[in-house]
C-alpha atoms as a PDB file:
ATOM      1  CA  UNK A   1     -59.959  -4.649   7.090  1.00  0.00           C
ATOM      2  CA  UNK A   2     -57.996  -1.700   9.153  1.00  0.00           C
ATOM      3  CA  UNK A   3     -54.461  -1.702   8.156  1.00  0.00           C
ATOM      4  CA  UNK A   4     -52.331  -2.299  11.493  1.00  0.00           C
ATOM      5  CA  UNK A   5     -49.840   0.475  11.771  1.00  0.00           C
ATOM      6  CA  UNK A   6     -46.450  -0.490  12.824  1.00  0.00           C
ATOM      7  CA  UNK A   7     -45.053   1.505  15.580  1.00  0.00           C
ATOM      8  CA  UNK A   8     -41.455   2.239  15.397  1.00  0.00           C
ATOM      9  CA  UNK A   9     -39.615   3.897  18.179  1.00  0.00           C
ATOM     10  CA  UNK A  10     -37.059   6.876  16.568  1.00  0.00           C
ATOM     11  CA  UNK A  11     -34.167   7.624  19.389  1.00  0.00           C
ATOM     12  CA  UNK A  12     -32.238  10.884  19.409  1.00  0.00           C
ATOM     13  CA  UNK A  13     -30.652  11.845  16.331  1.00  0.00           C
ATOM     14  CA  UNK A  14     -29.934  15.513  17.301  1.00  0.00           C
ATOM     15  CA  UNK A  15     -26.496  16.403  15.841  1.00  0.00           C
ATOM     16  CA  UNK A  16     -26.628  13.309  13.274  1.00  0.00           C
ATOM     17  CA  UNK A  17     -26.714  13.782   9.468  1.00  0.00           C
ATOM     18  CA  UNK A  18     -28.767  10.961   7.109  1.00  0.00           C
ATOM     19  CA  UNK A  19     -28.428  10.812   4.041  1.00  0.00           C
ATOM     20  CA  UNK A  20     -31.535   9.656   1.992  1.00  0.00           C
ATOM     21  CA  UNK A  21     -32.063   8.576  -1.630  1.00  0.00           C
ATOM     22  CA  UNK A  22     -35.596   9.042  -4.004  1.00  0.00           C
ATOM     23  CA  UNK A  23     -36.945  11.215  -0.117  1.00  0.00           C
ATOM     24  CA  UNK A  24     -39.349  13.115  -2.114  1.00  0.00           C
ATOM     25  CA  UNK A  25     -42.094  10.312  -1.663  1.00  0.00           C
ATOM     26  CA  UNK A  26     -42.878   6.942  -0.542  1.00  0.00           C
ATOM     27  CA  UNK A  27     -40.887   5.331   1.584  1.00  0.00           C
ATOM     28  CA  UNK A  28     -37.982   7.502   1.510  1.00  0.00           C
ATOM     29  CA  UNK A  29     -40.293  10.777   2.228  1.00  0.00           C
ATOM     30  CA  UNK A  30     -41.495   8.561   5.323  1.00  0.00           C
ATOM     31  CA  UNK A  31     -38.295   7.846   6.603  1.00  0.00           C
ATOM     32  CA  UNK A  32     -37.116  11.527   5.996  1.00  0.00           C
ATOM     33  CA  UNK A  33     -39.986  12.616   7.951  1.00  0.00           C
ATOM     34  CA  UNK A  34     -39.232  10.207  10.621  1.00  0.00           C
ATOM     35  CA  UNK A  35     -35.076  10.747  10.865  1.00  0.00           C
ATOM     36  CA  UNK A  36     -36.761  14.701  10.857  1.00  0.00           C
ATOM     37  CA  UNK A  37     -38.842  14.010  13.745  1.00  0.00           C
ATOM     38  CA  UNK A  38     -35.613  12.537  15.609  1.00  0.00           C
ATOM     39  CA  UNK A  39     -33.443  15.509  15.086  1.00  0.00           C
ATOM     40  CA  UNK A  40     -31.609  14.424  12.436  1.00  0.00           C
ATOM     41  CA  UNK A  41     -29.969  16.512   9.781  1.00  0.00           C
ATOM     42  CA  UNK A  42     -31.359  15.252   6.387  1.00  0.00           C
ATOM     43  CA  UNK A  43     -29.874  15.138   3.345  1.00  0.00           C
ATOM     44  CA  UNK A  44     -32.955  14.457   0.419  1.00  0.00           C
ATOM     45  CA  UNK A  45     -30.746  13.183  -2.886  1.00  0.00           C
ATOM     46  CA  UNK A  46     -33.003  13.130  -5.141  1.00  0.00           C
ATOM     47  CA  UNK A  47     -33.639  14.332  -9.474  1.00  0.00           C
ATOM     48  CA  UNK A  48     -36.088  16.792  -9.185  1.00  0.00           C
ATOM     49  CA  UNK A  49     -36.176  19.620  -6.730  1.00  0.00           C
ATOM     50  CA  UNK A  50     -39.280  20.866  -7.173  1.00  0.00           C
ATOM     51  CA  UNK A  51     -40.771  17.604  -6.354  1.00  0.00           C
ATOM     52  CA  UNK A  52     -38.351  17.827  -3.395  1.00  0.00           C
ATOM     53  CA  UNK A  53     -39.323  21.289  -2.487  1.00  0.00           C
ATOM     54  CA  UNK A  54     -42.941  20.039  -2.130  1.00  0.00           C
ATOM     55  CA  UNK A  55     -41.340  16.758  -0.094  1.00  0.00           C
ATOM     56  CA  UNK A  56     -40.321  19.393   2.201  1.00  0.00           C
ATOM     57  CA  UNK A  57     -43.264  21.529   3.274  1.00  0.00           C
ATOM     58  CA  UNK A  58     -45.048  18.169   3.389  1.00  0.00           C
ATOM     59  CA  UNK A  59     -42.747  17.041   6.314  1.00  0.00           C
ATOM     60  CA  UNK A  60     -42.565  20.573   7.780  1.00  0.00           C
ATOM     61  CA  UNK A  61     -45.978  20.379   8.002  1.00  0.00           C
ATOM     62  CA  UNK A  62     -45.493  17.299  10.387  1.00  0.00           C
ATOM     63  CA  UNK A  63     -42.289  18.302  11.647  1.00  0.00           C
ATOM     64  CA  UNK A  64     -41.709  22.358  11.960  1.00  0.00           C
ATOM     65  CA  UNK A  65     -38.048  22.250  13.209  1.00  0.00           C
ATOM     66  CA  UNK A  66     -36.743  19.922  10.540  1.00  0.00           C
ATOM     67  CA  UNK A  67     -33.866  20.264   9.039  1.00  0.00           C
ATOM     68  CA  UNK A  68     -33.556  19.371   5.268  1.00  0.00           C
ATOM     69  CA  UNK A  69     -31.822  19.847   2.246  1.00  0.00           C
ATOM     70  CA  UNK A  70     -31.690  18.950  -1.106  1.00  0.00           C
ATOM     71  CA  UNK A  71     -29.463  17.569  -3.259  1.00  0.00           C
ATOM     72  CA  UNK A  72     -29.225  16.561  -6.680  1.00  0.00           C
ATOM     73  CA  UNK A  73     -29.100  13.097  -7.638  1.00  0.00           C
ATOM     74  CA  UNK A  74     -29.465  10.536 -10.341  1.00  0.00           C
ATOM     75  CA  UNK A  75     -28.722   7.431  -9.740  1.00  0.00           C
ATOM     76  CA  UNK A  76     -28.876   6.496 -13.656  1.00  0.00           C
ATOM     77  CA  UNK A  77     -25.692   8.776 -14.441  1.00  0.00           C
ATOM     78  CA  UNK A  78     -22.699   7.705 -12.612  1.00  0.00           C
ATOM     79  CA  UNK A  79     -20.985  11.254 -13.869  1.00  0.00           C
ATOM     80  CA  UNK A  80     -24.031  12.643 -11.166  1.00  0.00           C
ATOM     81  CA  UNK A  81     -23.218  10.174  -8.284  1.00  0.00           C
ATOM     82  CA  UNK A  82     -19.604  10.963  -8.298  1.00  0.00           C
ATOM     83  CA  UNK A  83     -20.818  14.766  -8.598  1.00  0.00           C
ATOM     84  CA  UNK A  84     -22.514  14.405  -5.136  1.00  0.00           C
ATOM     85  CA  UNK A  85     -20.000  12.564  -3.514  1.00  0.00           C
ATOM     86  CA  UNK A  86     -17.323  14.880  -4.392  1.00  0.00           C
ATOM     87  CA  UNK A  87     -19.670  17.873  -2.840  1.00  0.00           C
ATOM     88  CA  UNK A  88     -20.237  15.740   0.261  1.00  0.00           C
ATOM     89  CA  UNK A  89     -16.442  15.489   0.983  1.00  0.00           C
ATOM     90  CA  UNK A  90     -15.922  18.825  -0.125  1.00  0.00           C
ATOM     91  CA  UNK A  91     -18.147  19.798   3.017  1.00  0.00           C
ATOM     92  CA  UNK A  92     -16.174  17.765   4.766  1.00  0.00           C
ATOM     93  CA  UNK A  93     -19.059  16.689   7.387  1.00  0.00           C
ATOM     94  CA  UNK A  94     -19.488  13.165   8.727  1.00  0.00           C
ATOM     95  CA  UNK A  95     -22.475  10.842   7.798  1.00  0.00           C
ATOM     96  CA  UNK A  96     -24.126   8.987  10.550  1.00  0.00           C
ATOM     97  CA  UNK A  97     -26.854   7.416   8.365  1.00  0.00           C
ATOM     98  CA  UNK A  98     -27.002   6.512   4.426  1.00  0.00           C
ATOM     99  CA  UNK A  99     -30.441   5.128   3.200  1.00  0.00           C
ATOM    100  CA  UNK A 100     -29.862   3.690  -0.396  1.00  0.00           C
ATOM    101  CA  UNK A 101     -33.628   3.578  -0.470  1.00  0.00           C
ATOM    102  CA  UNK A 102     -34.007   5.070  -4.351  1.00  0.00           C
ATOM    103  CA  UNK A 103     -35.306   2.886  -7.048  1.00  0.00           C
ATOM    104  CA  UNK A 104     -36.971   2.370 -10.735  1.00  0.00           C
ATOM    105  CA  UNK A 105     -39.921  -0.488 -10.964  1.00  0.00           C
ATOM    106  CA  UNK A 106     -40.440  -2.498 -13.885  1.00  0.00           C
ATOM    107  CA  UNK A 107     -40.547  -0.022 -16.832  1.00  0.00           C
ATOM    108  CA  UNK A 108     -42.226  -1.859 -19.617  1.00  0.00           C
ATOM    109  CA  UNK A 109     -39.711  -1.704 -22.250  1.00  0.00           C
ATOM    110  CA  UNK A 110     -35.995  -1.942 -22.338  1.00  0.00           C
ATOM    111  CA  UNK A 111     -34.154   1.670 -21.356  1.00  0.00           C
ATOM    112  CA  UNK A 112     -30.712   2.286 -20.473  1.00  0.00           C
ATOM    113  CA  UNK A 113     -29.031   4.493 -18.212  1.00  0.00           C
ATOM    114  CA  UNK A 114     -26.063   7.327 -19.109  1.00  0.00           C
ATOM    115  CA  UNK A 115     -23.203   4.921 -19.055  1.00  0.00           C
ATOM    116  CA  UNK A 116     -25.117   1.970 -21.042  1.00  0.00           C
ATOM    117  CA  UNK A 117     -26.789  -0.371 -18.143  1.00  0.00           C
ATOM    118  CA  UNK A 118     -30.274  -1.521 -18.021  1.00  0.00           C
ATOM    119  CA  UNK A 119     -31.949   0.877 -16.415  1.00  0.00           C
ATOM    120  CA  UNK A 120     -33.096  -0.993 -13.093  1.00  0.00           C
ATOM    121  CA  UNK A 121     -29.773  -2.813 -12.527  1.00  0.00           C
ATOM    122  CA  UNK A 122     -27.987   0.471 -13.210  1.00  0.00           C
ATOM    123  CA  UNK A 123     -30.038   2.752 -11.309  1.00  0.00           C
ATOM    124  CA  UNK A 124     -31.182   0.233  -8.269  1.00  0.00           C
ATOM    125  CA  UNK A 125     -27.938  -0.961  -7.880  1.00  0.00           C
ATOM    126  CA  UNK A 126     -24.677   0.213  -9.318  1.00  0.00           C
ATOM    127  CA  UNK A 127     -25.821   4.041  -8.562  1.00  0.00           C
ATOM    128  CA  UNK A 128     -26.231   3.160  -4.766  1.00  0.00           C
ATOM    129  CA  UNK A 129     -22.854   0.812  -5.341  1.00  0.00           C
ATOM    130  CA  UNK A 130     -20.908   3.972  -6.597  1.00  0.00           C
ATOM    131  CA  UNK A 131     -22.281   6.196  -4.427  1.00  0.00           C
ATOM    132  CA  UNK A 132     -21.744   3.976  -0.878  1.00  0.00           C
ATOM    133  CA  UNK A 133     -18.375   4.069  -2.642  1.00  0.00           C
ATOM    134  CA  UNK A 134     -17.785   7.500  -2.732  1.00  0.00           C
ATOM    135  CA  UNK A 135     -19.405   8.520   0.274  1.00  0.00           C
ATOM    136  CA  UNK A 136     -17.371   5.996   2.403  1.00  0.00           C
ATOM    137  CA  UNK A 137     -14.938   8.476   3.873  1.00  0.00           C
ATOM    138  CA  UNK A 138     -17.431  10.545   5.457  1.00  0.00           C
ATOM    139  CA  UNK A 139     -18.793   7.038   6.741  1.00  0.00           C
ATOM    140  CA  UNK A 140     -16.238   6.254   8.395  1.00  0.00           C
ATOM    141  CA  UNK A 141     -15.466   9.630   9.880  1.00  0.00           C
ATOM    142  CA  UNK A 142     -18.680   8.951  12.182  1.00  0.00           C
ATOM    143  CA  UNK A 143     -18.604   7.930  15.752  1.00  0.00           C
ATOM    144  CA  UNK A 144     -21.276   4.744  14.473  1.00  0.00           C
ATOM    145  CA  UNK A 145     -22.354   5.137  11.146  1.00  0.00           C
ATOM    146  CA  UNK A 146     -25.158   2.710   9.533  1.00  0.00           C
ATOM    147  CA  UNK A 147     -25.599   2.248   5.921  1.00  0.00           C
ATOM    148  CA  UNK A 148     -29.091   0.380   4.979  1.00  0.00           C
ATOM    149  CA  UNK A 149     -29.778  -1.223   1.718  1.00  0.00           C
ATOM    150  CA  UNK A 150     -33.518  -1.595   0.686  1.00  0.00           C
ATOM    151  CA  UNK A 151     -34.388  -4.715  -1.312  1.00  0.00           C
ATOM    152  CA  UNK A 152     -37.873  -6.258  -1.891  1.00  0.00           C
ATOM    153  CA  UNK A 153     -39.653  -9.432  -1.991  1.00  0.00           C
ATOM    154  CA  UNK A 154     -38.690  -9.474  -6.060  1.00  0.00           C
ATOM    155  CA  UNK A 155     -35.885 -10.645  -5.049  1.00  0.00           C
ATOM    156  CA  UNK A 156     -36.918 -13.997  -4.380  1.00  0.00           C
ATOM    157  CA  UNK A 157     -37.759 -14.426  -7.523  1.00  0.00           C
ATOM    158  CA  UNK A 158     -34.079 -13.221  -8.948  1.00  0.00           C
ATOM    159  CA  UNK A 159     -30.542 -13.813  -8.561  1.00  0.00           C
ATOM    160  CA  UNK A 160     -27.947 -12.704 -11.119  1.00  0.00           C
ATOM    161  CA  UNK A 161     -28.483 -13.615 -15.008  1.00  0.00           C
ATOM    162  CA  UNK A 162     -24.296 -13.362 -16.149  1.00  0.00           C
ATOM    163  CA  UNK A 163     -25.692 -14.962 -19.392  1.00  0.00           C
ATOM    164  CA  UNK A 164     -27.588 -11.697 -20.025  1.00  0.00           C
ATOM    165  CA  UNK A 165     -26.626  -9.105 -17.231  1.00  0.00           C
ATOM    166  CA  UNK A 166     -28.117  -6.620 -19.278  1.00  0.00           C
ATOM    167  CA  UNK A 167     -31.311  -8.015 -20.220  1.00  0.00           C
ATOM    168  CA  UNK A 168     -29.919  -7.667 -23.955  1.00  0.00           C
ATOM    169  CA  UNK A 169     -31.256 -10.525 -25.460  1.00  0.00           C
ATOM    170  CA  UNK A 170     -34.777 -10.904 -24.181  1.00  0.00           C
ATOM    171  CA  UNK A 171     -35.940  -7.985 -21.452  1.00  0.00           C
ATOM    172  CA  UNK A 172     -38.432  -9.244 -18.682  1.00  0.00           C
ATOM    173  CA  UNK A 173     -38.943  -6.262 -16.596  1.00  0.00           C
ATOM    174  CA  UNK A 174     -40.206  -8.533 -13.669  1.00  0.00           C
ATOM    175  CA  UNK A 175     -37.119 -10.133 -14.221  1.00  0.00           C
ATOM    176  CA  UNK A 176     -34.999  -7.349 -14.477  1.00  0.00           C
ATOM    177  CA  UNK A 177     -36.468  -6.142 -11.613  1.00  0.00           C
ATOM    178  CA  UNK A 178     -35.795  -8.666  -9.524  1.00  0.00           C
ATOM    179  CA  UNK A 179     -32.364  -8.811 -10.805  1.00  0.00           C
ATOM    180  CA  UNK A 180     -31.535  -5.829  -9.117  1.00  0.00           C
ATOM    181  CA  UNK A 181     -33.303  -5.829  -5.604  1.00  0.00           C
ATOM    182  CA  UNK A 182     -31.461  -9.322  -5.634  1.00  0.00           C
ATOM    183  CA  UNK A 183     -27.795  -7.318  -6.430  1.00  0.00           C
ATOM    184  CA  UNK A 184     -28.819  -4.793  -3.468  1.00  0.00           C
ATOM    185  CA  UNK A 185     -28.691  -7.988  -0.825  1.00  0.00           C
ATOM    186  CA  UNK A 186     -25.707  -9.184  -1.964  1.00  0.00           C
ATOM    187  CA  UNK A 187     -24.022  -5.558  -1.878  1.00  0.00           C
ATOM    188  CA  UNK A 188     -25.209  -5.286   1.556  1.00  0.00           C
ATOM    189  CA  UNK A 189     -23.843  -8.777   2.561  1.00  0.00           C
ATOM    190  CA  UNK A 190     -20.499  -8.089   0.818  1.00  0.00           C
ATOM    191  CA  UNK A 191     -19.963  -4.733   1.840  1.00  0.00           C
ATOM    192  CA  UNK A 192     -20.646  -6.481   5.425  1.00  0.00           C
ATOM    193  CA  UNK A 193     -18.162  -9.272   4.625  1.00  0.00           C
ATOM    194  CA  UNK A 194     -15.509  -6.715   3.734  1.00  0.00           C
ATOM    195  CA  UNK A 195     -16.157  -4.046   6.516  1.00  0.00           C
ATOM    196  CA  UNK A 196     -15.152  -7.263   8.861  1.00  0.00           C
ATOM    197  CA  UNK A 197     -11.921  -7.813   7.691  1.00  0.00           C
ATOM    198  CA  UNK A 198     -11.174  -4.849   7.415  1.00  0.00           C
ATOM    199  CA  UNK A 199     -10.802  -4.514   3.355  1.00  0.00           C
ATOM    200  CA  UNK A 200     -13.390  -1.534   2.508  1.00  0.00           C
ATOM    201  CA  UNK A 201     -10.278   1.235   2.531  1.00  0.00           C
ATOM    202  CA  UNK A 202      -6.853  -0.349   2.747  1.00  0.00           C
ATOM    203  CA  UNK A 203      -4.708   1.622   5.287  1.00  0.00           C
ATOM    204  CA  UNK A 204      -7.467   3.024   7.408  1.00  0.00           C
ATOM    205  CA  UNK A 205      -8.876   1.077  11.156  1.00  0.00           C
ATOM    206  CA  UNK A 206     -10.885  -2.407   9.998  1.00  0.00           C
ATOM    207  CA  UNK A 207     -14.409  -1.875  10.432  1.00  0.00           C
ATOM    208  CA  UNK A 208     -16.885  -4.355  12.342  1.00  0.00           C
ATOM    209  CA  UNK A 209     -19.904  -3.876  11.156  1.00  0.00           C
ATOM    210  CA  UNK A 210     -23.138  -6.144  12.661  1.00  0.00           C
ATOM    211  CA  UNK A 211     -25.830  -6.955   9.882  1.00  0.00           C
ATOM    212  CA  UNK A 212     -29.682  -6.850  11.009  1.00  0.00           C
ATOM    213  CA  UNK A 213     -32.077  -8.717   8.234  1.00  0.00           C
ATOM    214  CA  UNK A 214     -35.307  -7.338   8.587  1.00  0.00           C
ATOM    215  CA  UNK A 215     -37.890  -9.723   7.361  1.00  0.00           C
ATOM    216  CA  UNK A 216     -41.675  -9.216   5.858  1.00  0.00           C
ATOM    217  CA  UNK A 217     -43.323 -10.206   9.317  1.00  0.00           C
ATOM    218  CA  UNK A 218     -40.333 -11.634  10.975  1.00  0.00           C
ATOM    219  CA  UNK A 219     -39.190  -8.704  13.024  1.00  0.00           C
ATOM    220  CA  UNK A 220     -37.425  -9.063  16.476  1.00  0.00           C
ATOM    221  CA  UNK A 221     -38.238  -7.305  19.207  1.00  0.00           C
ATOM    222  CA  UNK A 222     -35.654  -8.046  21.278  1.00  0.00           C
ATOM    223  CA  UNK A 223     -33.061  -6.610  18.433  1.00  0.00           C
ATOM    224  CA  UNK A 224     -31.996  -9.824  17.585  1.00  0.00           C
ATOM    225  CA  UNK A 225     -31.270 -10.517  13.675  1.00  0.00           C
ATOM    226  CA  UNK A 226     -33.599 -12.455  11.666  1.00  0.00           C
ATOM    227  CA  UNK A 227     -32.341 -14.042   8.782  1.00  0.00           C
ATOM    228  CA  UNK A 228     -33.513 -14.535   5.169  1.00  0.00           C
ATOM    229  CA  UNK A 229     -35.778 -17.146   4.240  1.00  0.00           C
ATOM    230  CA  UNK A 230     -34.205 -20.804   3.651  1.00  0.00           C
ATOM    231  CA  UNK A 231     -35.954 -20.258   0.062  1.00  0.00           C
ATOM    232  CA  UNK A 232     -34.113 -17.312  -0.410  1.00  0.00           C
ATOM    233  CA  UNK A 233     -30.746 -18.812   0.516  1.00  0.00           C
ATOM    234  CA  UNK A 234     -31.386 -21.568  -1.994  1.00  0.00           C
ATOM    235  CA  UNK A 235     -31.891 -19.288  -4.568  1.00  0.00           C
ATOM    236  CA  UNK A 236     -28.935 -17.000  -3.581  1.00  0.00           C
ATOM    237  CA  UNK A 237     -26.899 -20.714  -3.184  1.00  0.00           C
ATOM    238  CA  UNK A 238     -28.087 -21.402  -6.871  1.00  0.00           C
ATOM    239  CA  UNK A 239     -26.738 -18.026  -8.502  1.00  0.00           C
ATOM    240  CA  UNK A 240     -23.239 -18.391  -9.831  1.00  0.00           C
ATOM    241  CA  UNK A 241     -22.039 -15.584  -7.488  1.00  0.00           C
ATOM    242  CA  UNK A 242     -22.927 -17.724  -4.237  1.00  0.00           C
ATOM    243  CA  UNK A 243     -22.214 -21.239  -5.825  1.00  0.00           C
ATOM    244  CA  UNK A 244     -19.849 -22.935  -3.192  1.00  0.00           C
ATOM    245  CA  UNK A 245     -20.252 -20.572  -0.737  1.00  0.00           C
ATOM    246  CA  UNK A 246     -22.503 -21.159   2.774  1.00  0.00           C
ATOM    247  CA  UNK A 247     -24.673 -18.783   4.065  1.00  0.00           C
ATOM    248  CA  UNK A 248     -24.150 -17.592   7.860  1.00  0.00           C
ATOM    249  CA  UNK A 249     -26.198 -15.659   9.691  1.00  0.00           C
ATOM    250  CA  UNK A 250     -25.187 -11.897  10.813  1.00  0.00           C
ATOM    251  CA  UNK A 251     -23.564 -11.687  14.753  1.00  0.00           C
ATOM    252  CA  UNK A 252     -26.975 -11.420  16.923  1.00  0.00           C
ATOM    253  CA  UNK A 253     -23.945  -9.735  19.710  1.00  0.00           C
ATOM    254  CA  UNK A 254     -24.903  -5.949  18.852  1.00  0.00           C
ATOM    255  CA  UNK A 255     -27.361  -3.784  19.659  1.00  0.00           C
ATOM    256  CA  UNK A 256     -29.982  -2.524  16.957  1.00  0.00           C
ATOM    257  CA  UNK A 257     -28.700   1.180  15.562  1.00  0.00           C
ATOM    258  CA  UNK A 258     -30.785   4.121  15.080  1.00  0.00           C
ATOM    259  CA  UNK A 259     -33.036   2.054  12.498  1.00  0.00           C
ATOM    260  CA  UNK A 260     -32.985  -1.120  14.125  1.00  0.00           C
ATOM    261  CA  UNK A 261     -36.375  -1.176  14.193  1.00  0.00           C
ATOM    262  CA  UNK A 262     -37.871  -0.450  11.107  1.00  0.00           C
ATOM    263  CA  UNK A 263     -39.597  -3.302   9.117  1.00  0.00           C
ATOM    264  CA  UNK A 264     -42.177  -2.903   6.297  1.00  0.00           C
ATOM    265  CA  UNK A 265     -44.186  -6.023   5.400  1.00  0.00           C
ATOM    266  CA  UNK A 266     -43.445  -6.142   1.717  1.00  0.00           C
ATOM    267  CA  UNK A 267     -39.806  -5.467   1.615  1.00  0.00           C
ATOM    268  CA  UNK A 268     -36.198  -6.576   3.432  1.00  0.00           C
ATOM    269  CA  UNK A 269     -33.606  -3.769   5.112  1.00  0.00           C
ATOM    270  CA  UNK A 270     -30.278  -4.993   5.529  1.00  0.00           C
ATOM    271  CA  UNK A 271     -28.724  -2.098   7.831  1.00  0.00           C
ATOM    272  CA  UNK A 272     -25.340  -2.305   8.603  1.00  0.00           C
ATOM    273  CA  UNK A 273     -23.592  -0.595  11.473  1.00  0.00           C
ATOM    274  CA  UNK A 274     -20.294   0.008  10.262  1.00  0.00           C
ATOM    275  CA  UNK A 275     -17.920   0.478  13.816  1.00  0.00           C
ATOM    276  CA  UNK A 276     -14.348   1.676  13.466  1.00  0.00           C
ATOM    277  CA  UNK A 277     -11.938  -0.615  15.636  1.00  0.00           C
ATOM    278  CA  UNK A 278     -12.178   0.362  19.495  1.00  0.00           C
ATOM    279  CA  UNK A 279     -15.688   1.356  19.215  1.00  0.00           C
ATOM    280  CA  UNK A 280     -16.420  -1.208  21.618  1.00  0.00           C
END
C-alpha cells in the first residue's frame, strides 16, 4: 500500500531564525529542510558535525539558498546546553522558532548522562528543559516566537515513576522511554501554564501563549486545537504530578503559527506560540 504523503503548507519565514535539535536526520533534517525551503535562518544543534555537514549538502541539494549552521550540542551534558545558550545570547539575535525535536530511543541497558540521569529522561527531557531555559531571552525578544515540544505515542504508555525516577532499581527501556516523551508533554503544558500568567521571567511583559495538540490522525484543518486522547488524560490524571488537577483544553481563539500545520501519524507536537503582552 502507497504511503499517503501529508502536505503541509510552509508560509514565509524570510528574516526568521529556528532553532532545531538532533537536524542532522529524521525528522529534525525534514523539518530543517522544510523551515530552509521557507526562508528561514536555521540553526542545526546537534553532536556531531560531520554528520551535520553531510545534513547540509543533503538539504542544499533540495534547497540551494538555504541558510544553515551548525552548532554543537549534547543534550546529555548540561555543562554543553548552557555552553550553547550562553553563545546564542552572546549573538544577541532573536529566535522566532525552537524545535526541541532531539532524542535517544530505548538503549538496551541502563546508561547515564554527564551529570548522573538516565540517559533518556536526561537527554529527552531535562536537556531540552535547560536549554528552553536558557534560550528564553532570545524567545522573548521575537515579534511571535513558537517553541514546539516533540513527544510520541510512548507516552501513553508512561507517566512519571517518582518511586524510581531514575530507573535505578529495575531499568525497562520501553519504560524509560516512555517516561520521558511523557515529561516532554507536561513541560510543554507547564511552560504553557506559566507563559499565561505571566511567571516564565519575573519582571519582564506576561506572555500569552496559545497551545495547538497535534494528534496521530486528528489534525484540524481549520487550525483549531485538538486535544489529547481521554486515555491519555487518564493516565496523565493518574501520575502523581497531575493527581487533583483537571485537564483543560488549549484556547482554540488563535491562529495556527508558522508550524501550525505539521502532524506526523506516529507522534504528538505541542507548539506553543509564546506572545508578549500587546501582541494582539
Amino acid at each position: 500500500m502507497a504511503r499517503r504523503q501529508r502536505s503541509v503548507t510552509v508560509p514565509d519565514l524570510s528574516g526568521k531564525l529556528a532553532v532545531v535539535t538532533g537536524s542532522n536526520s529524521g525528522l529534525g533534517l525534514g523539518l530543517a529542510t522544510r523551515l530552509s525551503a521557507g526562508g528561514a535562518d536555521v540553526i542545526m544543534a546537534i553532536r556531531n558535525r560531520s554528520k551535520g555537514e553531510a545534513a547540509i549538502e543533503q538539504i542544499r541539494a533540495t534547497v540551494p539558498t538555504a541558510k544553515l549552521a551548525i552548532k554543537s550540542l549534547d543534550l546529555s551534558s548540561l555543562a554543553s546546553v548552557k555552553a550553547l545558550g550562553e553563545e546564542l545570547n552572546a549573538e544577541g539575535r532573536p529566535i522566532d522558532i525552537l524545535i526541541n525535536n532531539a532524542g535517544i530511543m530505548q538503549p538496551p541497558d541502563r546508561e547515564t548522562t554527564a551529570d548522573g540521569f538516565e540517559l533518556q529522561f536526561g537527554g529527552n527531557h531535562l536537556g531540552h528543559f535547560a536549554l528552553t531555559g536558557h534560550l528564553l531571552p532570545l524567545l522573548r525578544a521575537a515579534s511571535n516566537p513558537r517553541v514546539t515540544s516533540l513527544s510520541s505515542l510512548a507516552a501513553r504508555m508512561g507517566g512519571i515513576n517518582f518511586d524510581d525516577l531514575q530507573w535505578e532499581k529495575r531499568y525497562n527501556p520501553t519504560q524509560a522511554y516512555a517516561q520521558s516523551k511523557s515529561a516532554n508533554l507536561m513541560f510543554a503544558i507547564e511552560l504553557d501554564r506559566r507563559s499565561r500568567r505571566g511567571h516564565v521571567a519575573p519582571g519582564d511583559p506576561p506572555l500569552r501563549p496559545g497551545s495547538r495538540w497535534r494528534a496521530p490522525n486528528r489534525v484540524s484543518r481549520t487550525g483549531g486545537s485538538c486535544c489529547p486522547s481521554r486515555s491519555m488524560q487518564r493516565r496523565h490524571r493518574r501520575s502523581r504530578l497531575w493527581r487533583g488537577r483537571r485537564w483543560r483544553p488549549p484556547a482554540r481563539s488563535r491562529p495556527p503559527g508558522p508550524l501550525g500545520t505539521e502532524s506526523l501519524p506516529w507522534a504528538f507536537l505541542l507548539s506553543s506560540p509564546l506572545r508578549c503582552q500587546g501582541d494582539g
